[in-house]
C-alpha atoms as a PDB file:
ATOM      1  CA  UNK A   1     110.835  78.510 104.439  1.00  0.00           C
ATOM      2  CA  UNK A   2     107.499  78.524 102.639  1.00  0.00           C
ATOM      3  CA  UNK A   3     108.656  80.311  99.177  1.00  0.00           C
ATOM      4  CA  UNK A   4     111.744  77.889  98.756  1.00  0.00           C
ATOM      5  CA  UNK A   5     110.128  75.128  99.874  1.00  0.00           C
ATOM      6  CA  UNK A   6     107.032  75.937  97.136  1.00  0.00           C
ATOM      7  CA  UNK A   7     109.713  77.272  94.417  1.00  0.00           C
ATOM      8  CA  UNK A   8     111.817  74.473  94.710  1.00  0.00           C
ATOM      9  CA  UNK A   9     109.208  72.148  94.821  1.00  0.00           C
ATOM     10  CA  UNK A  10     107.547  73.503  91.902  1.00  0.00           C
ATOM     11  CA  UNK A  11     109.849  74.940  89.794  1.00  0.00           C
ATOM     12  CA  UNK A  12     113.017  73.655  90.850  1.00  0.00           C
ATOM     13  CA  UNK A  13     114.308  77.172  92.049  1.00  0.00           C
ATOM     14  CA  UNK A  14     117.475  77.181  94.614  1.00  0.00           C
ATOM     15  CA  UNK A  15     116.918  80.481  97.224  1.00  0.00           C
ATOM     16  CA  UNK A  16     119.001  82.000  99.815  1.00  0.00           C
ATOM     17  CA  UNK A  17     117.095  82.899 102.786  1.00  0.00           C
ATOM     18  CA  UNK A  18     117.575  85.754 105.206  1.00  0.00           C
ATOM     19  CA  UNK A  19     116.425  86.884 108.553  1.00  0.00           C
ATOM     20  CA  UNK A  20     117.533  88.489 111.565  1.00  0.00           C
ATOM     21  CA  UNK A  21     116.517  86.274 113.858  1.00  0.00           C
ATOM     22  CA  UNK A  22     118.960  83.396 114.897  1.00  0.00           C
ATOM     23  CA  UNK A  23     116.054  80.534 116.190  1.00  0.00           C
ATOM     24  CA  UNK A  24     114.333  81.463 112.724  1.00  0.00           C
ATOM     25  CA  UNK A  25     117.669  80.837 111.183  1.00  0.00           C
ATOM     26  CA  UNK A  26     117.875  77.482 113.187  1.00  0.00           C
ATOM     27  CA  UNK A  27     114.520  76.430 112.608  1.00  0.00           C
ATOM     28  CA  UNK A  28     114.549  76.884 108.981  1.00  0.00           C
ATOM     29  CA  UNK A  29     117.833  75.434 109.094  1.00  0.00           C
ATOM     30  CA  UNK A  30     116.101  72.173 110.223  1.00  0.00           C
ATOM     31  CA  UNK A  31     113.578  71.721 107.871  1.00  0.00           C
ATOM     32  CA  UNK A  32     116.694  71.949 104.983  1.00  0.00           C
ATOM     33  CA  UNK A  33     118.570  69.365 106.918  1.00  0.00           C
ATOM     34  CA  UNK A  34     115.830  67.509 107.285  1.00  0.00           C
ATOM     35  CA  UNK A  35     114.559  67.376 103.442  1.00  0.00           C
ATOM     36  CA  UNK A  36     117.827  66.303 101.231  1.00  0.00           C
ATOM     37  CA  UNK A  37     115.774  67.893  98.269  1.00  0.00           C
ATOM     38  CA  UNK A  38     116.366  71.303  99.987  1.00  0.00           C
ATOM     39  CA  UNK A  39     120.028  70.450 101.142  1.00  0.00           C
ATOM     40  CA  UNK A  40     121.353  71.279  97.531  1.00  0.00           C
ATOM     41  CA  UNK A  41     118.685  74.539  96.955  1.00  0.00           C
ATOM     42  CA  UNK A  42     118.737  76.771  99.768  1.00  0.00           C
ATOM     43  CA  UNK A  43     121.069  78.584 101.572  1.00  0.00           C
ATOM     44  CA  UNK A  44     120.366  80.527 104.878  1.00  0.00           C
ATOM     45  CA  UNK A  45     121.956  83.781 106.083  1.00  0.00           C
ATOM     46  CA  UNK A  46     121.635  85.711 109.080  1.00  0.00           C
ATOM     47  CA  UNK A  47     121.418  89.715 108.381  1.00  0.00           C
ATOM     48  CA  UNK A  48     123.628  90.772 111.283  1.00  0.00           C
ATOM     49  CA  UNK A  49     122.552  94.745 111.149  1.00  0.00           C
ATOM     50  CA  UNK A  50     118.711  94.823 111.174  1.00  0.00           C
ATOM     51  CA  UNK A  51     118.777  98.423 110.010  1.00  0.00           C
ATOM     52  CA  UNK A  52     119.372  96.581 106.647  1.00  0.00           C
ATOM     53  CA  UNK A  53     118.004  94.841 103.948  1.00  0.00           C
ATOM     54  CA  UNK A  54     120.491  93.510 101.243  1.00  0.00           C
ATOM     55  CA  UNK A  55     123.481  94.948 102.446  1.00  0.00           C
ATOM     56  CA  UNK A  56     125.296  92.386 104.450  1.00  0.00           C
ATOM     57  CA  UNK A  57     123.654  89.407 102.699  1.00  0.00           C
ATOM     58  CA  UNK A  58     124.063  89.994  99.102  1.00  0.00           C
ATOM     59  CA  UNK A  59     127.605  89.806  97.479  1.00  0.00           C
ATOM     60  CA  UNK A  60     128.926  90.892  94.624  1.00  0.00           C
ATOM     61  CA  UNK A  61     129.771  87.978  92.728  1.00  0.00           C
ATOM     62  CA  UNK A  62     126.591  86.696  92.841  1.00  0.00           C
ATOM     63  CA  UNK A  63     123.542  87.045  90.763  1.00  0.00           C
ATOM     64  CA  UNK A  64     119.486  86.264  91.617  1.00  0.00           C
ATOM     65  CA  UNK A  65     116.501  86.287  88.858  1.00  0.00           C
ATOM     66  CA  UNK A  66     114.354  87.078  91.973  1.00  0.00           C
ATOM     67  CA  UNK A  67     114.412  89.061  95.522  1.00  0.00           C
ATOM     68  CA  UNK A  68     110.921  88.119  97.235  1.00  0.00           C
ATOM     69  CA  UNK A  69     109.664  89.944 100.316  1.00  0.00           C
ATOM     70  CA  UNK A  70     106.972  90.024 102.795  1.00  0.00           C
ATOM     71  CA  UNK A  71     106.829  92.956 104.497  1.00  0.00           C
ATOM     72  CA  UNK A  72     105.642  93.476 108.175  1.00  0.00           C
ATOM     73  CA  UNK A  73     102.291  95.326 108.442  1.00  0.00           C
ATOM     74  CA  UNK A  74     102.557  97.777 110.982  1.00  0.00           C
ATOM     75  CA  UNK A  75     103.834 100.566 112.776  1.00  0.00           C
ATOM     76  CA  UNK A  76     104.385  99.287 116.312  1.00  0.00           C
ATOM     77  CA  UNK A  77     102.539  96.211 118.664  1.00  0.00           C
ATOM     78  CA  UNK A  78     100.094  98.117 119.485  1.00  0.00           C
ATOM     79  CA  UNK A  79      98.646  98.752 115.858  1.00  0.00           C
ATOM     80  CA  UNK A  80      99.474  95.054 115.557  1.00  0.00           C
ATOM     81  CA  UNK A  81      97.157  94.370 118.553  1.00  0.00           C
ATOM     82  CA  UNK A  82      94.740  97.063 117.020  1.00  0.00           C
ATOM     83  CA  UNK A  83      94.825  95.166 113.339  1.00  0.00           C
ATOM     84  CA  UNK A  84      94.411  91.658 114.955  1.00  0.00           C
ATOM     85  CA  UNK A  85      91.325  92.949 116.778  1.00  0.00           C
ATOM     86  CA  UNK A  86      89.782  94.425 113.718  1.00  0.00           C
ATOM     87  CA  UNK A  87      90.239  91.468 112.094  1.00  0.00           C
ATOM     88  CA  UNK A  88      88.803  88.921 114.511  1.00  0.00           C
ATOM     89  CA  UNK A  89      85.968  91.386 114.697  1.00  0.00           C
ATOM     90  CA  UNK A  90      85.107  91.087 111.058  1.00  0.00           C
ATOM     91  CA  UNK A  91      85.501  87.238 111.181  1.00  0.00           C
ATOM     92  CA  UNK A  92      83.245  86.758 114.358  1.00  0.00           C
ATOM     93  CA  UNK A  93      80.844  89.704 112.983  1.00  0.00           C
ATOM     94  CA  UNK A  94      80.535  91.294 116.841  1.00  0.00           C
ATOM     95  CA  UNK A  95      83.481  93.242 118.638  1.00  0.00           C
ATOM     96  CA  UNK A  96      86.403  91.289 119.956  1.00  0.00           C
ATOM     97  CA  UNK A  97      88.570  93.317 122.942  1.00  0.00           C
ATOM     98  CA  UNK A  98      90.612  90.135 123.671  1.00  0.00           C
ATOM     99  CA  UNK A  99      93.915  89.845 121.187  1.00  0.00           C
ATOM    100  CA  UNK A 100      93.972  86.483 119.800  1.00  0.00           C
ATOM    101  CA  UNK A 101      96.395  86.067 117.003  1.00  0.00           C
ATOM    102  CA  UNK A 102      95.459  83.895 114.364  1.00  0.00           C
ATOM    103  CA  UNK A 103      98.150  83.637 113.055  1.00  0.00           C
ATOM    104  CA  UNK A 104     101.478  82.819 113.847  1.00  0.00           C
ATOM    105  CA  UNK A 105     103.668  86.061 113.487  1.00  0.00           C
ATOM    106  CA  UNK A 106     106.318  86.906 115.481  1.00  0.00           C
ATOM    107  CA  UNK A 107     107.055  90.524 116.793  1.00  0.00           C
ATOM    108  CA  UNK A 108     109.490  91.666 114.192  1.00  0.00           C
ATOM    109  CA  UNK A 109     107.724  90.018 111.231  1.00  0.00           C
ATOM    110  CA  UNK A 110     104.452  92.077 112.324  1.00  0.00           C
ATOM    111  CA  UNK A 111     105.878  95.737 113.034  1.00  0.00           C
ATOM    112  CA  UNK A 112     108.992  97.961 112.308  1.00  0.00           C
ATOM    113  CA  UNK A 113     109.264 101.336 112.780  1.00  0.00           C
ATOM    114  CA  UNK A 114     107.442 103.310 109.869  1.00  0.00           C
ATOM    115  CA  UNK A 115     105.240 100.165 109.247  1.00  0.00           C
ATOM    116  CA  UNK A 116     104.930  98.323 105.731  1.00  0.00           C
ATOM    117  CA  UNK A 117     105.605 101.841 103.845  1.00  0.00           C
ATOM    118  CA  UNK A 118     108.738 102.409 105.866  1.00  0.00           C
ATOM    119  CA  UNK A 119     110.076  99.005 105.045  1.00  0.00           C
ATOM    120  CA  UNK A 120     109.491  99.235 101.399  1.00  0.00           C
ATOM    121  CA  UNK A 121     110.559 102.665 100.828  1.00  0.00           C
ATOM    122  CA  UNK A 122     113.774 100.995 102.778  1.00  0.00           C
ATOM    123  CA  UNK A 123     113.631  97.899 100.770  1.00  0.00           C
ATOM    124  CA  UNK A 124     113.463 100.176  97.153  1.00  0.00           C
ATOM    125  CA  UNK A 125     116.132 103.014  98.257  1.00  0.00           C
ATOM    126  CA  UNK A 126     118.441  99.854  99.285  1.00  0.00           C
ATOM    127  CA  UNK A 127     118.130  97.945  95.815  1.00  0.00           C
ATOM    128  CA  UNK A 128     119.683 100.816  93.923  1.00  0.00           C
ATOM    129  CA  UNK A 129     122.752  99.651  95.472  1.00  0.00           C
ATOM    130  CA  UNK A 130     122.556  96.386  93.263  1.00  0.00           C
ATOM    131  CA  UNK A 131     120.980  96.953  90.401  1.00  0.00           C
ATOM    132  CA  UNK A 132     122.946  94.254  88.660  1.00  0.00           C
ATOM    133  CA  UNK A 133     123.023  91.922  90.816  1.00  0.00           C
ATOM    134  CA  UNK A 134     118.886  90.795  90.766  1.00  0.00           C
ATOM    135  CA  UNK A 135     116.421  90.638  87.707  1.00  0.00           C
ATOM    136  CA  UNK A 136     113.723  91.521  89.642  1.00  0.00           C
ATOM    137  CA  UNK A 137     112.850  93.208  93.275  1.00  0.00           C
ATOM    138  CA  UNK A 138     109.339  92.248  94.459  1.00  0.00           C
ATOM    139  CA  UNK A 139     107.618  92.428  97.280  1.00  0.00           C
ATOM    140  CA  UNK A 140     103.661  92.113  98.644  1.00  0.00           C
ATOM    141  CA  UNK A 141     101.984  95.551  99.595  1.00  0.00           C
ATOM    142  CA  UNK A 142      99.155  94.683 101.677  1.00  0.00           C
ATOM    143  CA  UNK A 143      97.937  98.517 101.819  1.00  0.00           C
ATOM    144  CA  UNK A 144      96.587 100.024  98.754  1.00  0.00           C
ATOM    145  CA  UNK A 145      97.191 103.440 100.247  1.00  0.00           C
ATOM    146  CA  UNK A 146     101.474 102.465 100.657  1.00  0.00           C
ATOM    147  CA  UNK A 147     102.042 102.299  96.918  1.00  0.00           C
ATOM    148  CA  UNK A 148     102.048 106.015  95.962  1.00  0.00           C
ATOM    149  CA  UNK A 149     104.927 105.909  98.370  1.00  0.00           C
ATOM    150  CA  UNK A 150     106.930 102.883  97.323  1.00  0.00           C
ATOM    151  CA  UNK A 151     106.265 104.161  93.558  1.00  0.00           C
ATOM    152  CA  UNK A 152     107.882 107.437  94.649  1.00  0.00           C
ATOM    153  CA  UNK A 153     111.153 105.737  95.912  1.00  0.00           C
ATOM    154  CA  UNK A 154     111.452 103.794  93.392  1.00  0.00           C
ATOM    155  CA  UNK A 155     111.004 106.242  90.650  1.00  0.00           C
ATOM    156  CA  UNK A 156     113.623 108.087  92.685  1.00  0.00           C
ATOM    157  CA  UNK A 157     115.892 105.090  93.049  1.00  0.00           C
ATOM    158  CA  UNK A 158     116.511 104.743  89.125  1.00  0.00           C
ATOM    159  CA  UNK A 159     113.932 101.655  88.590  1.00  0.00           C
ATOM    160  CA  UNK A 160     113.131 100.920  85.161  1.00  0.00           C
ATOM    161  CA  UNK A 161     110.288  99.600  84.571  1.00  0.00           C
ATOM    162  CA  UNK A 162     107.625  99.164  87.733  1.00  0.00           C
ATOM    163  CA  UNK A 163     104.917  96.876  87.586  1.00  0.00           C
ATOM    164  CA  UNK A 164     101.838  96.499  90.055  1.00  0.00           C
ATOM    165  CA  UNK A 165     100.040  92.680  90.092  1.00  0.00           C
ATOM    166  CA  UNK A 166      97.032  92.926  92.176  1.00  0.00           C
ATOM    167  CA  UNK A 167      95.942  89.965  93.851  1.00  0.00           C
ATOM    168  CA  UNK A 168      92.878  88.045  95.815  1.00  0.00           C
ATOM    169  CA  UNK A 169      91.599  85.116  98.028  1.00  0.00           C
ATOM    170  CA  UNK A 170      88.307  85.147  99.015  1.00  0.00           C
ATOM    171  CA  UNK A 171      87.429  88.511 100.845  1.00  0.00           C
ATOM    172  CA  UNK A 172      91.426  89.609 101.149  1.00  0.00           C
ATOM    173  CA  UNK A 173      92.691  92.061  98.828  1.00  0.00           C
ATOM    174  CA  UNK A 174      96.566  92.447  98.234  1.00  0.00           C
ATOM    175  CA  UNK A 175      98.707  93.038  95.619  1.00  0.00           C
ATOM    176  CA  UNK A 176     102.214  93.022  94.706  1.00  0.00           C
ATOM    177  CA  UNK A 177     104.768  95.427  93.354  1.00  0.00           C
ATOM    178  CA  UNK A 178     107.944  94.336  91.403  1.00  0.00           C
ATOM    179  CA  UNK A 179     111.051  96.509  89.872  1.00  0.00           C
ATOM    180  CA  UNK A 180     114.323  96.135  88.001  1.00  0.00           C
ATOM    181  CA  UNK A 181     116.894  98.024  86.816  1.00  0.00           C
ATOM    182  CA  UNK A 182     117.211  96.924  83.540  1.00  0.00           C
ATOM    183  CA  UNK A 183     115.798  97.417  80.214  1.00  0.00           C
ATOM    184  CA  UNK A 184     113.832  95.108  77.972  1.00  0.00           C
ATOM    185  CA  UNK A 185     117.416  94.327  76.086  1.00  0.00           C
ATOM    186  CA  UNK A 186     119.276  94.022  79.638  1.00  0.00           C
ATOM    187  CA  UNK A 187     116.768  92.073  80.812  1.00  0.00           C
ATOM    188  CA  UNK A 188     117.433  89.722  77.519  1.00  0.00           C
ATOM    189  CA  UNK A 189     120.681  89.945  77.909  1.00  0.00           C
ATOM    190  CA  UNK A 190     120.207  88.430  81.725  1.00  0.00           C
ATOM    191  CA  UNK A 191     118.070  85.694  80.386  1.00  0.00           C
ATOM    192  CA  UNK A 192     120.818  84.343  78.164  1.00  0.00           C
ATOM    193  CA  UNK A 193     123.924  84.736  80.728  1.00  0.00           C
ATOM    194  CA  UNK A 194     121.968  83.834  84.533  1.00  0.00           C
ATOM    195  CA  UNK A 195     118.838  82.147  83.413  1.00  0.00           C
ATOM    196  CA  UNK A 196     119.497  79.664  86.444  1.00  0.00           C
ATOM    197  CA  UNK A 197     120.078  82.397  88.946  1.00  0.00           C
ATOM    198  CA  UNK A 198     118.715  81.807  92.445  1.00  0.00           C
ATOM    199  CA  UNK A 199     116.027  83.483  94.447  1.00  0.00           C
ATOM    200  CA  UNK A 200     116.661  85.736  96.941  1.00  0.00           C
ATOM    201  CA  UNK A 201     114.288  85.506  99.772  1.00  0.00           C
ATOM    202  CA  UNK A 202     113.738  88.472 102.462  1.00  0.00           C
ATOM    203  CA  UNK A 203     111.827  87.454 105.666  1.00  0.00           C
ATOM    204  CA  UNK A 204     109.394  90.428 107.207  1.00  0.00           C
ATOM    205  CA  UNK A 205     111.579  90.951 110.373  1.00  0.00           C
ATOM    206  CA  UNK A 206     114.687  92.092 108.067  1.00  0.00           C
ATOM    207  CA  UNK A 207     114.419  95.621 108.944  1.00  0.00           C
ATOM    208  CA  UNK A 208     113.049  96.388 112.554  1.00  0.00           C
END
């Protein structure tokens, strides 16, 4: 629920959310019934194949300005456990052998089979499906070394225009890779017909 509770909050953006997981579905479910400024804004969905991203969730007479996505990280648990180690290592500056998330991930946000790379090349081959149906695709790429791979599909998947935004807080690098389908005078076109589309929101554990 973070990105349509900040969207909404701040830009007055209505989302539909998606996961696989029912209790995520029901927790997030809460907060909107709980906050009658979210009631009106946000939808919730439940992806019933997890082999899938969009298909299932998105229908055809609908139209978003946005799909956001964060990806899960890793391969399995156990380069989950290995990250989270690294990690606490570099924060405490000795070696750490004891996992101790900090942070509050669940399995299938953290790891699906083929890791973040999998998931996005996934996530890009799946979009061609409906390339009128969102502005925009983006998602956050938190290995540099994944995008030659997620530029590949989507070069192969018809995108039109691909754009990289790098971003940064404190000593974490990330950045952020967006697509469409449409050129500049589609795109124009969209901005005159759906300007109040929704956004789309993907949770990490869509694909496991």
């Amino acid at each position: 629920m973070v990105y349509p509770i900040i969207g909404n909050h701040t830009y007055g953006w209505s989302f539909v959310g998606t996961d696989i997981d029912p209790v995520a579905l029901a927790s997030a479910q809460k907060i909107v019934d709980e906050n009658p400024g979210l009631t009106e804004s946000v939808t919730l969905r439940l992806q019933k194949n997890p082999g899938h991203v969009f298909s299932g969730v998105l229908r055809s007479d609908e139209r978003f300005d946005l799909v956001v996505c964060n990806p899960p990280f890793h391969a399995s648990q156990e380069a989950a456990e290995a990250g989270t180690l690294r990690k606490l290592s570099n924060l405490n500056e000795k070696k750490v052998t004891t996992v101790a998330r900090n942070f509050g991930g669940q399995n299938g946000e953290l790891w699906c089979e083929g890791g973040e790379a999998a998931f996005l090349e996934k996530m890009a081959n799946e979009s061609a499906q409906f390339p009128n149906l969102c502005l925009w695709y983006s998602a956050l790429v938190s290995k540099q070394s994944n995008l030659r791979r997620v530029e590949a599909a989507l070069e192969k998947a018809g995108a039109k225009s691909v754009r990289v935004v790098p971003m940064g807080q404190g000593n974490k690098t990330s950045r952020m890779v967006a697509w469409t389908f449409f050129t500049n005078k589609k795109q124009q076109e969209w901005k005159q017909q759906h300007w109040d589309a929704p956004a789309l929101v993907t949770n990490p554990d869509l694909a496991v």
